[in-house]
C-alpha atoms as a PDB file:
ATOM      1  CA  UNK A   1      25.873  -7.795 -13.399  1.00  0.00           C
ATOM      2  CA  UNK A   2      23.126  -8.463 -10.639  1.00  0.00           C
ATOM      3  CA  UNK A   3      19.441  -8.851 -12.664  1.00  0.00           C
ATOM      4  CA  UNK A   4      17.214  -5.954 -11.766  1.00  0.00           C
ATOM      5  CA  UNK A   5      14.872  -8.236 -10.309  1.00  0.00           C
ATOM      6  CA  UNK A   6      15.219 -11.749  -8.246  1.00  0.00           C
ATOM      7  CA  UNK A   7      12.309 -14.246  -8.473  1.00  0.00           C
ATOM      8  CA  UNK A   8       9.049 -13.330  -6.754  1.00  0.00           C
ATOM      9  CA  UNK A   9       9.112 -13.975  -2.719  1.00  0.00           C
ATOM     10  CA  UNK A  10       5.234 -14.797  -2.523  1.00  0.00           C
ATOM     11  CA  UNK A  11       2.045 -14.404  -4.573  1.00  0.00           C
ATOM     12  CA  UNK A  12      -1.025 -13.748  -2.453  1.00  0.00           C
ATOM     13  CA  UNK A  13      -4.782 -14.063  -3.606  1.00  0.00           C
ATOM     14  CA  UNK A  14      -7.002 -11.378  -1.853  1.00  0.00           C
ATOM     15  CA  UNK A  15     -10.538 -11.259  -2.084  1.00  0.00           C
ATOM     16  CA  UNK A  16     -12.662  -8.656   0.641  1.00  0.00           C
ATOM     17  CA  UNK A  17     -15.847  -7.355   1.609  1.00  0.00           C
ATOM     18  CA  UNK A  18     -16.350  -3.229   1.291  1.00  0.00           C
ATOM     19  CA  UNK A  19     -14.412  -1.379   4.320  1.00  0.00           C
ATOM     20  CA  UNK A  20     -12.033  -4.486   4.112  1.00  0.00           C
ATOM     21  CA  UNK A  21      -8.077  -3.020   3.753  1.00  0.00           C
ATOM     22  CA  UNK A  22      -4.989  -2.697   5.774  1.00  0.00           C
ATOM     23  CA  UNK A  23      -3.357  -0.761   8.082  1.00  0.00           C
ATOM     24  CA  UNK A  24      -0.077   1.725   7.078  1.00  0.00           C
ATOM     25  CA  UNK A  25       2.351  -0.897   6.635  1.00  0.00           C
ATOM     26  CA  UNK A  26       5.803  -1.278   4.565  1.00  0.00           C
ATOM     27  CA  UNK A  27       7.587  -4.516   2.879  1.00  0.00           C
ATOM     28  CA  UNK A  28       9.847  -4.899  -0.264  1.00  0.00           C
ATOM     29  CA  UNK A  29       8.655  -3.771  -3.897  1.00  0.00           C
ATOM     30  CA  UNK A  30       5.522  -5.628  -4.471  1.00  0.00           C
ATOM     31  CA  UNK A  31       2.884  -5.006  -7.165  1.00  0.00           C
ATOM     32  CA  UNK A  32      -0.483  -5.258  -6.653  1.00  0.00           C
ATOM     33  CA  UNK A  33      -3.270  -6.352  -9.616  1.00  0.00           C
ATOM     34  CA  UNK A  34      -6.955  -5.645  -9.148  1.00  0.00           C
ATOM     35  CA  UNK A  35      -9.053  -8.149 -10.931  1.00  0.00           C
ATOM     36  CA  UNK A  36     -12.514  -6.784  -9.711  1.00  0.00           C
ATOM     37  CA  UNK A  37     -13.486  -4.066  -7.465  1.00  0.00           C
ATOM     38  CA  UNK A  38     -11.998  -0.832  -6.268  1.00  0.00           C
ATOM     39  CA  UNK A  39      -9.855  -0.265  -3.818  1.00  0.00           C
ATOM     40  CA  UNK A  40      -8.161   3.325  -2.433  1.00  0.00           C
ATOM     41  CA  UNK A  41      -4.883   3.133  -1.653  1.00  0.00           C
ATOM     42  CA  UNK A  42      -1.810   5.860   0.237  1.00  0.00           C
ATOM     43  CA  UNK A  43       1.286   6.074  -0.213  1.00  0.00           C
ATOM     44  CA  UNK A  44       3.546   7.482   1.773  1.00  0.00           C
ATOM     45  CA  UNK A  45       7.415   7.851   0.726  1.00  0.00           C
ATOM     46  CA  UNK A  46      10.240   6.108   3.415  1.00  0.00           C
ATOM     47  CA  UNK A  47      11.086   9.919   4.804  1.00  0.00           C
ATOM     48  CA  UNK A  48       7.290  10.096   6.103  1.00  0.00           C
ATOM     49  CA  UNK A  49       7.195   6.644   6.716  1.00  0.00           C
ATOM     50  CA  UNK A  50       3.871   5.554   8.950  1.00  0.00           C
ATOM     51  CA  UNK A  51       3.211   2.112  10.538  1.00  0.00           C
ATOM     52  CA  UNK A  52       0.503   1.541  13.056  1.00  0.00           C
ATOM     53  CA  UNK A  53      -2.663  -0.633  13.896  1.00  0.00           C
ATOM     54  CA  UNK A  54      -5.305   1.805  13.302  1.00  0.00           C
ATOM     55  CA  UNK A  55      -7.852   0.492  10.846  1.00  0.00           C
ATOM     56  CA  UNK A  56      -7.211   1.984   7.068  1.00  0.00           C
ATOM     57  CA  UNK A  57     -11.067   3.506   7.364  1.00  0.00           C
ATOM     58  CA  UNK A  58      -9.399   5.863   9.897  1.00  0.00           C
ATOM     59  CA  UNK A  59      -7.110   7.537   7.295  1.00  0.00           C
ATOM     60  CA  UNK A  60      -8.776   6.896   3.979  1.00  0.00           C
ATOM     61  CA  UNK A  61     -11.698   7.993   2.827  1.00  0.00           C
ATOM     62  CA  UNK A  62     -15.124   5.261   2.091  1.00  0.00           C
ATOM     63  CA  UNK A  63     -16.123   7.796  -1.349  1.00  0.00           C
ATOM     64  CA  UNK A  64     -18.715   9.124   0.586  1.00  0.00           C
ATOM     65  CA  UNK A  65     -16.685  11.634   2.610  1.00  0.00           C
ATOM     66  CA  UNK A  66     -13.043  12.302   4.940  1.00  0.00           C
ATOM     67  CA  UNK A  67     -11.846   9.255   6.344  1.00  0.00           C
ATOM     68  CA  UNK A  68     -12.472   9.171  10.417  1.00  0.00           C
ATOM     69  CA  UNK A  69      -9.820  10.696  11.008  1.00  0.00           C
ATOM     70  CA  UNK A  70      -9.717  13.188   8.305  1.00  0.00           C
ATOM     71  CA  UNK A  71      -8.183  11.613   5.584  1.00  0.00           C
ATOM     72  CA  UNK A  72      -4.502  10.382   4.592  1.00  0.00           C
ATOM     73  CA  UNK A  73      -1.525  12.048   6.271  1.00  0.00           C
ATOM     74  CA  UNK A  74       0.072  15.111   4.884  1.00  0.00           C
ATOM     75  CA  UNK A  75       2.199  14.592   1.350  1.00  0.00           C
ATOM     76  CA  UNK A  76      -0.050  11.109   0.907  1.00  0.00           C
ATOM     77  CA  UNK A  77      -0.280   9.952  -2.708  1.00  0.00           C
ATOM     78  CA  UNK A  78      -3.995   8.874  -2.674  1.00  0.00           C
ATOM     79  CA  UNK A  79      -5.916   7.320  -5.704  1.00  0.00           C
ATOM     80  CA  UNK A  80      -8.362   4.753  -6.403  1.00  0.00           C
ATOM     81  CA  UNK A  81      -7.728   0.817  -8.512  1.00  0.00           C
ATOM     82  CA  UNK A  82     -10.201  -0.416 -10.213  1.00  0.00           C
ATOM     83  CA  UNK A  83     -10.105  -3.592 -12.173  1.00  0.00           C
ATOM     84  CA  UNK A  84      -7.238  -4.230 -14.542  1.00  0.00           C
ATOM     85  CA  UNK A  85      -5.060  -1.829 -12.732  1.00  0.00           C
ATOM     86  CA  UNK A  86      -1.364  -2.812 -11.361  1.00  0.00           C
ATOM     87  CA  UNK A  87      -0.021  -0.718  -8.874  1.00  0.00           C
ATOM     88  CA  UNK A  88       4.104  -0.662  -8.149  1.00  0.00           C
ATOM     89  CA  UNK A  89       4.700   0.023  -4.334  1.00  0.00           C
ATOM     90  CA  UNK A  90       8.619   0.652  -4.282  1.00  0.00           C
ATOM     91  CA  UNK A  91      10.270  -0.846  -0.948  1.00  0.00           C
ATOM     92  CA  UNK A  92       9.976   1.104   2.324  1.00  0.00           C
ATOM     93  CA  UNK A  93       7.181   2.771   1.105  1.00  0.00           C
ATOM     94  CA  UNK A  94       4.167   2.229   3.359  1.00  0.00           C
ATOM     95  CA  UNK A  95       0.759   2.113   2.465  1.00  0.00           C
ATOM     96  CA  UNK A  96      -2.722   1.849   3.659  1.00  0.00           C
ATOM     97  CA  UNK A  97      -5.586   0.108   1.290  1.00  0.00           C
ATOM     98  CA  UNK A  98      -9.632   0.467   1.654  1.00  0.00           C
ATOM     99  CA  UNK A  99     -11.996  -1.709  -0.120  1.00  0.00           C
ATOM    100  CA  UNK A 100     -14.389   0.928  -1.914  1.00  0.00           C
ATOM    101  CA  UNK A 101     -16.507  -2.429  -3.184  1.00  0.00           C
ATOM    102  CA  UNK A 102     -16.117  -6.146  -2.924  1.00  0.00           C
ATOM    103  CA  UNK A 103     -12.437  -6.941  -4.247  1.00  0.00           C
ATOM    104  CA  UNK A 104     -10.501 -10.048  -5.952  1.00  0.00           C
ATOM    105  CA  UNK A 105      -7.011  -9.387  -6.875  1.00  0.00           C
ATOM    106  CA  UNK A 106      -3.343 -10.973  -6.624  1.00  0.00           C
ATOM    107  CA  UNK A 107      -0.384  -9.356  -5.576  1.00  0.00           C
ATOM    108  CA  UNK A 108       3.468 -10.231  -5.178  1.00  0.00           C
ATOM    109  CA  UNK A 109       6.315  -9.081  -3.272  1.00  0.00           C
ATOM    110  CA  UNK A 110       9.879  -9.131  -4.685  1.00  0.00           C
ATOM    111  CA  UNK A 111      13.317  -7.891  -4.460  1.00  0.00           C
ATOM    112  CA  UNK A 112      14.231  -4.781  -6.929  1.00  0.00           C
ATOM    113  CA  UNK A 113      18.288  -4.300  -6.914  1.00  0.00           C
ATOM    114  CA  UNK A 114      17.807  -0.599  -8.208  1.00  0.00           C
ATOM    115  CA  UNK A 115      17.714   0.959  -4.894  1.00  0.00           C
ATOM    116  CA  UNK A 116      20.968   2.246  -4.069  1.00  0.00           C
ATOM    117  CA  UNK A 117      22.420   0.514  -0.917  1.00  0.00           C
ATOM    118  CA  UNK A 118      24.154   2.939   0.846  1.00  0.00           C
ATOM    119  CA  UNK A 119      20.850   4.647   1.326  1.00  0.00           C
ATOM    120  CA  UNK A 120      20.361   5.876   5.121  1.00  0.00           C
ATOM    121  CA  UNK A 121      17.571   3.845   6.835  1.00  0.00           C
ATOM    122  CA  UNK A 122      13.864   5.135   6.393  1.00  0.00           C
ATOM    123  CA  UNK A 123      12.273   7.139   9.289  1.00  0.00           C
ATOM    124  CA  UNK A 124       9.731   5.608  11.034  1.00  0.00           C
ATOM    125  CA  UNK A 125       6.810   7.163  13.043  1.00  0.00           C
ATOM    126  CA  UNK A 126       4.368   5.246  14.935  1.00  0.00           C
ATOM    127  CA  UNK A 127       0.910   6.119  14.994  1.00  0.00           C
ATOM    128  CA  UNK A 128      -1.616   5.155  17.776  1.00  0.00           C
ATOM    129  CA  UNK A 129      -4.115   2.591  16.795  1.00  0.00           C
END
């Protein structure tokens, strides 16, 4: 029987300024702990899939308003971490993060053997940046 999960692939320490984030991006099932801070964070599931360049303050809103350009796509799961919160991305999900305040956290990546493999690829749309 194949364990659910394999060891973790990486652990990364992230610390950031307010307006600090990332872009729409995907990788495998990784969670994400927020030591201090808050951070807003979309999800998108892999059949609305969303990569692209654009900085995240372009889709997410800062607290004070829309983002620039008008907030999270369509069907978005949007939400706010704050400290002591662990978010679960599931793989091929991509995501977009915005630094609300000043933010210290760790996250890992790893493989999760519960997604069925004969799954059909995720669709992809590109954005401009």
């Amino acid at each position: 029987m194949t364990p659910f999960l394999d060891a973790a692939q990486s652990f990364t320490f992230y610390c950031g300024p307010p307006r600090s984030g990332a872009p729409f991006h995907e990788h495998t099932s990784a969670w994400n702990a927020c030591v201090y801070g808050y951070k807003r964070w979309a999800l998108l599931p892999p059949c609305a899939a969303l990569t692209t360049r654009a900085h995240s303050s372009h889709w997410l809103s800062n607290g004070a308003g829309e983002g620039e350009g008008g907030g999270p796509p369509q069907g978005a799961l949007e939400f706010v971490q704050g400290p002591g919160e662990v978010v679960f991305v599931p793989p091929h999900w991509t995501h977009a993060v915005l630094n609300l305040t000043d933010v210290v956290g760790v996250a890992s990546e790893f493989a999760a053997h519960a997604y069925p493999p004969d799954l059909p690829p995720p669709r992809r749309k590109e954005a401009p940046p």
